[in-house]
C-alpha atoms as a PDB file:
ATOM      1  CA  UNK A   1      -3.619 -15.599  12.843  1.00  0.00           C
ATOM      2  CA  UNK A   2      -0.750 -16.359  10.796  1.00  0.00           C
ATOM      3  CA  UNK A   3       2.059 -18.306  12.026  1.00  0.00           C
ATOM      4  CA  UNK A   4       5.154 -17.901   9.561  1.00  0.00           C
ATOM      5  CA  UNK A   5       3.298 -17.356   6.396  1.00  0.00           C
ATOM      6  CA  UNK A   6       6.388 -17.055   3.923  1.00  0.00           C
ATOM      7  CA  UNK A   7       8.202 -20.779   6.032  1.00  0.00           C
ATOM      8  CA  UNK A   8       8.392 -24.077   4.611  1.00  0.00           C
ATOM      9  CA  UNK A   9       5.358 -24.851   7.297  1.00  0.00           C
ATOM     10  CA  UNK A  10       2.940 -21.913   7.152  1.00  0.00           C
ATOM     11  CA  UNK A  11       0.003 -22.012   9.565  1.00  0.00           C
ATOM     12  CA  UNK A  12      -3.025 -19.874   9.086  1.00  0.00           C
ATOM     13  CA  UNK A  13      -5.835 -19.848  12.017  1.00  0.00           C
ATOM     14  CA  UNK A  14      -8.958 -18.137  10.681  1.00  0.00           C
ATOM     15  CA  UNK A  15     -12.352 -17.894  11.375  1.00  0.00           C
ATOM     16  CA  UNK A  16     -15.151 -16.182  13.441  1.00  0.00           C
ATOM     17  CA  UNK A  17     -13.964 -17.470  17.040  1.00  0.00           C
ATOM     18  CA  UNK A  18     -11.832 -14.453  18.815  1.00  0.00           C
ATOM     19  CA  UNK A  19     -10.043 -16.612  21.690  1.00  0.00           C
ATOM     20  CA  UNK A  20     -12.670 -15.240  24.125  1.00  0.00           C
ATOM     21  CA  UNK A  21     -14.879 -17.326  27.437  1.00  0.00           C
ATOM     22  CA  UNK A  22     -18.293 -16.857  25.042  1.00  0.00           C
ATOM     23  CA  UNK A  23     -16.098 -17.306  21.770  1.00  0.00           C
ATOM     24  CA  UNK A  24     -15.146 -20.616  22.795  1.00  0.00           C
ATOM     25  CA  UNK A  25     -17.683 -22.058  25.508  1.00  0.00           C
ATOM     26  CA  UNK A  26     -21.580 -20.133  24.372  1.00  0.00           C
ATOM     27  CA  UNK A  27     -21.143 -18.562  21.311  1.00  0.00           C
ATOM     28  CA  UNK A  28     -21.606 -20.513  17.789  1.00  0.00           C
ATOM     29  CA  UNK A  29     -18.046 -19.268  16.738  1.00  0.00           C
ATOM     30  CA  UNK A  30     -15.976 -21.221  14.450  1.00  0.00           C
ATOM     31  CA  UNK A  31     -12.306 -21.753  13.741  1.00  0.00           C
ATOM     32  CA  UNK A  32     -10.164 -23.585  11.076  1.00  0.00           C
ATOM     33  CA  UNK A  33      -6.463 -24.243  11.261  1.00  0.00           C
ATOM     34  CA  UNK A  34      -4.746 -24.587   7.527  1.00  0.00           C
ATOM     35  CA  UNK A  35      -1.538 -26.328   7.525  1.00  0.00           C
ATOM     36  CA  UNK A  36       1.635 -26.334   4.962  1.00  0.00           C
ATOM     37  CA  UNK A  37      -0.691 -24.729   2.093  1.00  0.00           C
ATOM     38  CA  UNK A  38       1.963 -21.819   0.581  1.00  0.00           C
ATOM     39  CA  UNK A  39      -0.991 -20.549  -1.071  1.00  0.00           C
ATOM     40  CA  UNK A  40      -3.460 -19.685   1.847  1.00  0.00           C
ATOM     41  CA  UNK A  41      -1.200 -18.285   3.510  1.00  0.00           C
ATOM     42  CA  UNK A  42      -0.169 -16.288   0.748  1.00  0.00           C
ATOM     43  CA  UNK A  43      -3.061 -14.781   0.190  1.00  0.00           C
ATOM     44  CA  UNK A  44      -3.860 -13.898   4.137  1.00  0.00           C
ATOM     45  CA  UNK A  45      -0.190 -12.419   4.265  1.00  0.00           C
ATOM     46  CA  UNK A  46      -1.358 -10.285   1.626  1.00  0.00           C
ATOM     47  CA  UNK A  47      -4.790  -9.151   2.988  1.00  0.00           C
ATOM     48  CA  UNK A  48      -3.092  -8.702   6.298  1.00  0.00           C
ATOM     49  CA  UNK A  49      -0.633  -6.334   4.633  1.00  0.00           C
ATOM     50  CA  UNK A  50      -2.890  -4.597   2.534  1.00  0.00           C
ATOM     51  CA  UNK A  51      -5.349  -3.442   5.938  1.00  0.00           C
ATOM     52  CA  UNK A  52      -2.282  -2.344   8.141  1.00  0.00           C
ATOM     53  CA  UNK A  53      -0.893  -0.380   5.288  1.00  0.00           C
ATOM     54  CA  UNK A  54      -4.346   1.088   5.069  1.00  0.00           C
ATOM     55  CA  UNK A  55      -4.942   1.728   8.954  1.00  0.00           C
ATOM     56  CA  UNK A  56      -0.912   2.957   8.988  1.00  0.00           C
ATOM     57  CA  UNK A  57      -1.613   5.575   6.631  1.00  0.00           C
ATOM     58  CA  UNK A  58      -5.220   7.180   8.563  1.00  0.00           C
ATOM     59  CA  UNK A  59      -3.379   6.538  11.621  1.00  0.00           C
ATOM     60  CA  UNK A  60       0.014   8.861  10.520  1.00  0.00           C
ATOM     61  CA  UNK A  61      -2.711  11.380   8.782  1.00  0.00           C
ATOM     62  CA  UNK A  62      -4.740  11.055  12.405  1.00  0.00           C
ATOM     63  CA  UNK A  63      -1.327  12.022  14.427  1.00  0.00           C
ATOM     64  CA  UNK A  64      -0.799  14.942  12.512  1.00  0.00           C
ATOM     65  CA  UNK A  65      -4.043  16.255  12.470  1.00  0.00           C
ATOM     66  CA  UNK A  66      -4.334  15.604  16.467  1.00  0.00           C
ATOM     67  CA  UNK A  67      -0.988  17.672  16.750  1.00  0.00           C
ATOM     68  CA  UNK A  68      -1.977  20.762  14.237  1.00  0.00           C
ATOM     69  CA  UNK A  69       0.973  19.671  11.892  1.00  0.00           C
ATOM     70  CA  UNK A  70       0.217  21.870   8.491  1.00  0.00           C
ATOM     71  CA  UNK A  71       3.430  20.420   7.290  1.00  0.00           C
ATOM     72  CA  UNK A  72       2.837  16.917   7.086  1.00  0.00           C
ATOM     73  CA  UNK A  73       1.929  15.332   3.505  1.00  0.00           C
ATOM     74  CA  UNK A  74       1.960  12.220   2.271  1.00  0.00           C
ATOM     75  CA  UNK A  75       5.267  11.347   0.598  1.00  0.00           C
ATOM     76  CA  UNK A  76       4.600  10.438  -3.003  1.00  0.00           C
ATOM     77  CA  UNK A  77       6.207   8.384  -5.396  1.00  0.00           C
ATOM     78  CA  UNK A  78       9.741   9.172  -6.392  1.00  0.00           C
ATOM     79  CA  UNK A  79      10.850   8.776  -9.922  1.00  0.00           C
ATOM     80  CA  UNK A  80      14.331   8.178  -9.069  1.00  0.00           C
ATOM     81  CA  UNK A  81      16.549   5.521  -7.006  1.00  0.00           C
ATOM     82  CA  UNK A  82      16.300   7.632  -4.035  1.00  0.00           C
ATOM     83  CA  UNK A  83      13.362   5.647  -2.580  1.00  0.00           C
ATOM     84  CA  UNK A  84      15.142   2.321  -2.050  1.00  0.00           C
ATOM     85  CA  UNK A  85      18.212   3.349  -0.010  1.00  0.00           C
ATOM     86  CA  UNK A  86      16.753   2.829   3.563  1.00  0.00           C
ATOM     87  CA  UNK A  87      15.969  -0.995   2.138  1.00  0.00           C
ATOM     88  CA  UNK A  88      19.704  -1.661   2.111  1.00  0.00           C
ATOM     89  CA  UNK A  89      20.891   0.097   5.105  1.00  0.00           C
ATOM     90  CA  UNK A  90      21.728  -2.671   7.789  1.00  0.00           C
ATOM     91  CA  UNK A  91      19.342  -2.414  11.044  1.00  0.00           C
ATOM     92  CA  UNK A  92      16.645  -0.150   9.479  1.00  0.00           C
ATOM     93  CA  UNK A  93      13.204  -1.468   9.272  1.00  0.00           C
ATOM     94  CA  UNK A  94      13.311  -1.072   5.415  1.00  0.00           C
ATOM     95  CA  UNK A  95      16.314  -3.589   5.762  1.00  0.00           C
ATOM     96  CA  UNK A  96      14.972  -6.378   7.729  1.00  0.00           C
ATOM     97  CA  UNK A  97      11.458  -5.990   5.802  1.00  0.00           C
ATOM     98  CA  UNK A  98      12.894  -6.622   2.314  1.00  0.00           C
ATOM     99  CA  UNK A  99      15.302  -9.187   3.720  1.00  0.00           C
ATOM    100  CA  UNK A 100      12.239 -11.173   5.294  1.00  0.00           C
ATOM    101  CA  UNK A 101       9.862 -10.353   2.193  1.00  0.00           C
ATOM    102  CA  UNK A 102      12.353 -11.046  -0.901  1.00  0.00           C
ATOM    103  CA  UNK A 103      14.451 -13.486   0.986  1.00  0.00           C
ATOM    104  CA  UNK A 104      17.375 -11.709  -0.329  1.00  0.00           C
END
C-alpha cells in the first residue's frame, strides 16, 4: 500500500499480510510500515506503475477480443508532438497525471 508516495511524508505498507481474519490472527503473515524514505517509495511507485500499465494493456487487448473488434491495435509511438496534447488539456486524465507526476 502506498500512501502519497511522491509527498514530503510518503508511507509504504508492504509485506505478505493481506488485511484478512487468518492474515492477521492464524496465519504467519508479516507486515512492515516505511516512513518518510523518498526512496522506497520511489521505487514501489514505480513497480506499482509498471504492473498496472502491464495488466491495462492485456486488459484493453482482452475487451476487444471479448467484443470481436478487428479494428483495435495498439497505438504506437508517434514521432511527432502530436502525442502530448491530451497532457495539457485541463480536466483530461493526461492533465491531472502529468500535473501529479512532474509536479508541473
Amino acid at each position: 500500500m502506498l500512501v502519497d508516495p511522491l509527498g514530503a511524508e510518503p508511507i509504504v505498507i508492504t509485506g505478505s499480510a493481506n488485511f484478512s481474519e487468518p492474515s492477521t490472527s492464524s496465519n504467519h503473515e508479516n507486515m512492515i510500515l516505511i516512513r518518510n524514505d523518498a526512496r522506497v517509495a520511489d521505487i514501489y511507485l514505480g513497480e506499482f506503475m509498471r504492473l498496472h500499465m502491464h495488466y491495462a494493456f492485456r486488459e484493453a487487448v482482452k475487451i476487444a477480443a471479448d467484443n470481436h473488434d478487428t479494428s483495435w491495435r495498439p497505438q504506437h509511438l508517434k514521432d511527432t508532438e502530436v502525442w502530448q496534447k491530451d497532457y495539457f488539456k485541463p480536466n483530461h486524465l493526461r492533465f491531472f497525471r502529468r500535473k501529479y507526476f512532474a509536479r508541473t
